[in-house]
N, C-alpha and C. Protein backbone atom coordinates (compact mmCIF):
# COMPACT_ATOMS: atom_id res chain seq x y z
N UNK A 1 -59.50 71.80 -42.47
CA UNK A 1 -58.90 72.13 -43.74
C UNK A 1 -58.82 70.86 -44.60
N UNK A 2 -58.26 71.23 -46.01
CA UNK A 2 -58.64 69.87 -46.94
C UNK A 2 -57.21 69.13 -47.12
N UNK A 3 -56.42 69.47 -46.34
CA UNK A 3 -54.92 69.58 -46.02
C UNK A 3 -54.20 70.01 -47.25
N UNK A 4 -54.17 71.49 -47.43
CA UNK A 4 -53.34 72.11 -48.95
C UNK A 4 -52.30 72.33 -47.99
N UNK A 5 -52.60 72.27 -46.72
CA UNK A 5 -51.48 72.96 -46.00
C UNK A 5 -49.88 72.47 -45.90
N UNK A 6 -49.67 70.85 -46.21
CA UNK A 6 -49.57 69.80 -46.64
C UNK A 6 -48.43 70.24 -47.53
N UNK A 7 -48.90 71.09 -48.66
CA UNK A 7 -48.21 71.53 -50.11
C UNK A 7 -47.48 72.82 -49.49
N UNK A 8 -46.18 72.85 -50.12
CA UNK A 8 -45.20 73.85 -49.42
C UNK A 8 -44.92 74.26 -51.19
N UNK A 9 -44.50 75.75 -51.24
CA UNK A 9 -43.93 76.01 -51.91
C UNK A 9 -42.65 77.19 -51.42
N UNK A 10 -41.22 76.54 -51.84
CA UNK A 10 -39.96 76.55 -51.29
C UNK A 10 -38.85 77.16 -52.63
N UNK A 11 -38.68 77.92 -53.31
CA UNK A 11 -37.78 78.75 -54.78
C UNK A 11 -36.62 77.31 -53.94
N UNK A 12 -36.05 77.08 -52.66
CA UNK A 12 -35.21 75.95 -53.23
C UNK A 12 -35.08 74.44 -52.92
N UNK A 13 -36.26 74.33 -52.72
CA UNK A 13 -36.63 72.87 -53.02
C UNK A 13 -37.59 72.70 -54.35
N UNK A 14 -36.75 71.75 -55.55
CA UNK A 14 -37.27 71.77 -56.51
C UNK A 14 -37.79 72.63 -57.57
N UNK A 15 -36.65 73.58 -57.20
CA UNK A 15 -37.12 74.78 -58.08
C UNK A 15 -38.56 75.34 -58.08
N UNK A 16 -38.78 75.46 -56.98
CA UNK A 16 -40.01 75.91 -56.69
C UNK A 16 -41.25 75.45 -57.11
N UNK A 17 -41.21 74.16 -57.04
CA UNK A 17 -42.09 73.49 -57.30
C UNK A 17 -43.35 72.88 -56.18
N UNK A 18 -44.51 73.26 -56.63
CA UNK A 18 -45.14 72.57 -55.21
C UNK A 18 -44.79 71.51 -54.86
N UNK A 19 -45.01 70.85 -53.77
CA UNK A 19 -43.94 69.40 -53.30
C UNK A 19 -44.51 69.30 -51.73
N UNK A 20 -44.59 68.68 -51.18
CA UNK A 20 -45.62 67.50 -50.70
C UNK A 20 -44.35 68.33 -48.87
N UNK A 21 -45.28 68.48 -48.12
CA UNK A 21 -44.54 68.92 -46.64
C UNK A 21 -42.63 69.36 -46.67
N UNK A 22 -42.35 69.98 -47.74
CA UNK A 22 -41.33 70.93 -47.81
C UNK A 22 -40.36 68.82 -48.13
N UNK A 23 -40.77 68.20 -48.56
CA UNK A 23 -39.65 66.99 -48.75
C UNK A 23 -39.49 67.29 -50.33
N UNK A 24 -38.71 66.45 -51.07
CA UNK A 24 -38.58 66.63 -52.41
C UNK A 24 -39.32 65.69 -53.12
N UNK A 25 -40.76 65.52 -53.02
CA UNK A 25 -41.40 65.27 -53.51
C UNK A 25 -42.79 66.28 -53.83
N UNK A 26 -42.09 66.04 -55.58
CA UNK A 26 -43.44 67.38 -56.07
C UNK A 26 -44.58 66.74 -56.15
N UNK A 27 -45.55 67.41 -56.38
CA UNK A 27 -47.33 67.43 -56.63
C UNK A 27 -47.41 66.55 -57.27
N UNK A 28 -46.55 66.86 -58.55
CA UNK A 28 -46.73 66.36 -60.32
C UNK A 28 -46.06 65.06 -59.79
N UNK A 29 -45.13 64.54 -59.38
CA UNK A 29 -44.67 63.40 -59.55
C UNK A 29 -45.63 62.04 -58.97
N UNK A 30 -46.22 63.14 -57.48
CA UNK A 30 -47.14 61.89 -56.92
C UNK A 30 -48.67 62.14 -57.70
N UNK A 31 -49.05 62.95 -58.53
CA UNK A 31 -49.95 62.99 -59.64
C UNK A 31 -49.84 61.97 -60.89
N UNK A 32 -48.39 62.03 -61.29
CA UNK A 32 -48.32 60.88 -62.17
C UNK A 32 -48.40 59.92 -61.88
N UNK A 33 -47.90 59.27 -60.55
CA UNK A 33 -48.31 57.79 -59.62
C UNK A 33 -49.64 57.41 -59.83
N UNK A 34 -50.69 58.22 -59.44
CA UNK A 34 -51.83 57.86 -59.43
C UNK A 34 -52.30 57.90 -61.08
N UNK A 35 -51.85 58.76 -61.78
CA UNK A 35 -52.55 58.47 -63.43
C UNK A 35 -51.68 57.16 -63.77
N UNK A 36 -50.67 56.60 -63.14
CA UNK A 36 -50.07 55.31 -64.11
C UNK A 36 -50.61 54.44 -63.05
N UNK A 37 -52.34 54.39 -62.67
CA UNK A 37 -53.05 53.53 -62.03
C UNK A 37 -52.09 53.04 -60.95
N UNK A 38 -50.98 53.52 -59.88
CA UNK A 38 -50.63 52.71 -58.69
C UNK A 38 -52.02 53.28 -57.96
N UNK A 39 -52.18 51.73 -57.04
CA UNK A 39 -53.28 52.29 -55.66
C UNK A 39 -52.49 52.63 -54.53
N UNK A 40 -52.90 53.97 -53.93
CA UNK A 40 -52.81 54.57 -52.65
C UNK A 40 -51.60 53.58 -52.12
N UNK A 41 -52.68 51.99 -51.89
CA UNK A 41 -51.61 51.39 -51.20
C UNK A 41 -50.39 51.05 -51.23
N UNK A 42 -50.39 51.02 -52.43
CA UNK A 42 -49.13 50.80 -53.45
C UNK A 42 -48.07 51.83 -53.42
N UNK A 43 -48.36 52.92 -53.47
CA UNK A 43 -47.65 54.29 -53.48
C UNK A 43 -47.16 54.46 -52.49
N UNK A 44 -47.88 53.81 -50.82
CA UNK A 44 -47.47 54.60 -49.17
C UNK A 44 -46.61 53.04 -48.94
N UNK A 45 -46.86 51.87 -50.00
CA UNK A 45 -45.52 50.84 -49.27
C UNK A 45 -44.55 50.95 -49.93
N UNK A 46 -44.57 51.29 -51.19
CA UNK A 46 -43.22 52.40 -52.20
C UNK A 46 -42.40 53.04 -51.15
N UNK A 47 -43.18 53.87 -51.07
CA UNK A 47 -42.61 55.38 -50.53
C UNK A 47 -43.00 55.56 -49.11
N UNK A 48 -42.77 54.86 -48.16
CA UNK A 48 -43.32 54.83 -46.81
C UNK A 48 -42.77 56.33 -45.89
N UNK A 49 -42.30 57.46 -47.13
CA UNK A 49 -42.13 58.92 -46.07
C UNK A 49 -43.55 59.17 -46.03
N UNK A 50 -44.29 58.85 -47.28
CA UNK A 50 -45.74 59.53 -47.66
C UNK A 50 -46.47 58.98 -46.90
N UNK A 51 -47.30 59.69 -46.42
CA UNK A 51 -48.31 59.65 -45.78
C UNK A 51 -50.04 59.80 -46.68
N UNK A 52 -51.05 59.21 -46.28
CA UNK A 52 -52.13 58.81 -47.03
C UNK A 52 -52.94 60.33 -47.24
N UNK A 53 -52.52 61.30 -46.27
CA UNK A 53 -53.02 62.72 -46.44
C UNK A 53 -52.19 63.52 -47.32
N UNK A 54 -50.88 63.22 -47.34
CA UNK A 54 -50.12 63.70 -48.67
C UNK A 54 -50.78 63.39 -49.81
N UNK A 55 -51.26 61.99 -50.06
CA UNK A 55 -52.06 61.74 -51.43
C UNK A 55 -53.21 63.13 -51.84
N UNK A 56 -53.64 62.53 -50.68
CA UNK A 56 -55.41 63.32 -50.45
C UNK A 56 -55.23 64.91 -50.74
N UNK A 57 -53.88 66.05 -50.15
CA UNK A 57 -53.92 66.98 -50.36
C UNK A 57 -53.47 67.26 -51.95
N UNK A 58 -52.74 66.34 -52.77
CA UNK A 58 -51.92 66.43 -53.78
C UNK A 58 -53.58 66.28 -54.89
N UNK A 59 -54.32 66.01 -54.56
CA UNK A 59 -55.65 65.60 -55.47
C UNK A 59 -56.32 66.80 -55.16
N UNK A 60 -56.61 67.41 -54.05
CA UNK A 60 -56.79 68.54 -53.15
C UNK A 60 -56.11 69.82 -53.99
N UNK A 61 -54.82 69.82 -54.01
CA UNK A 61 -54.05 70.87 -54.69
C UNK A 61 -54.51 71.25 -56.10
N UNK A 62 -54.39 69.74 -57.00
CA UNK A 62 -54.64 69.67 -58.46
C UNK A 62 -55.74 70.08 -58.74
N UNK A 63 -57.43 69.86 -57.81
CA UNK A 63 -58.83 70.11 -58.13
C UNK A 63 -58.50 71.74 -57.74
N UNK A 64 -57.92 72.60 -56.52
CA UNK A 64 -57.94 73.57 -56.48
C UNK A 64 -57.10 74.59 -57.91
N UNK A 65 -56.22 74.02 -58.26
CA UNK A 65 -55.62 74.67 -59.55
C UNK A 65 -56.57 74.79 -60.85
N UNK A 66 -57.67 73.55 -61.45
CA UNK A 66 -58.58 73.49 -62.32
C UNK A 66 -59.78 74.20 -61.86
N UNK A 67 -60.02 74.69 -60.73
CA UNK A 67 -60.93 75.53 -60.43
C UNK A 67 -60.54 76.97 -60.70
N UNK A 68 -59.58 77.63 -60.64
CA UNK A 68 -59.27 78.70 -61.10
C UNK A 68 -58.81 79.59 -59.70
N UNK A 69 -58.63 78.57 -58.83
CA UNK A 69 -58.62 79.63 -57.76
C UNK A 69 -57.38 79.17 -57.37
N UNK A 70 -56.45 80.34 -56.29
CA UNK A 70 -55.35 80.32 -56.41
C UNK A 70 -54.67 79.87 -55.22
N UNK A 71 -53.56 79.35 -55.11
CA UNK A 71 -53.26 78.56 -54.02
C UNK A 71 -53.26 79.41 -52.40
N UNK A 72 -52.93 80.68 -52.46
CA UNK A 72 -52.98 81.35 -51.29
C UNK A 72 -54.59 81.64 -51.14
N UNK A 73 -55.78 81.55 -51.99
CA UNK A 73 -57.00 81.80 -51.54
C UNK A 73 -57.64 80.52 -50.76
N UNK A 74 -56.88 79.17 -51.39
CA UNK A 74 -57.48 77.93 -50.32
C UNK A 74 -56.28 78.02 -48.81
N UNK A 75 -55.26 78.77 -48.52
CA UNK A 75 -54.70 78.93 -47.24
C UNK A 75 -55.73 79.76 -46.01
C-alpha cells in the first residue's frame, strides 16, 4: 500500500479532519510544513512523533484527493 492507511478520519479528533495515525495532527498542517519549504528532516527533528511515512502518506493523501478519486476507493 502507498500508506493512506496512515490517514485516519475520526468526527472527534479535529473535527473530522484527516490527520496523520488518529494523533492530532491534520494532513493540511503537515502539507503546509512542506509548502513553507521545511525538509523532511527538519519536520521528523521538530516533531519527532512523525514518522518519515506519515510525510510520504500525507503527499499520498493530497495527490489522491487532486485525482478525483475518493479516499475509501484508495483503502
Amino acid at each position: 500500500m502507498n500508506g493512506i492507511e496512515r490517514i485516519t478520519i475520526d468526527p472527534n479528533i479535529c473535527h473530522g479532519k484527516p490527520c496523520i495515525r488518529g494523533m492530532r495532527w491534520p494532513v493540511e498542517v503537515l502539507l503546509d510544513l512542506i509548502a513553507s519549504e521545511m525538509t523532511w528532516d527538519e519536520i521528523l527533528k521538530d516533531h519527532p512523533e512523525l514518522e518519515r511515512e506519515d510525510i510520504l502518506a500525507c503527499l499520498n493523501y493530497a495527490k489522491l484527493l487532486v485525482s478525483g478519486k475518493s479516499f475509501k476507493q484508495a483503502a
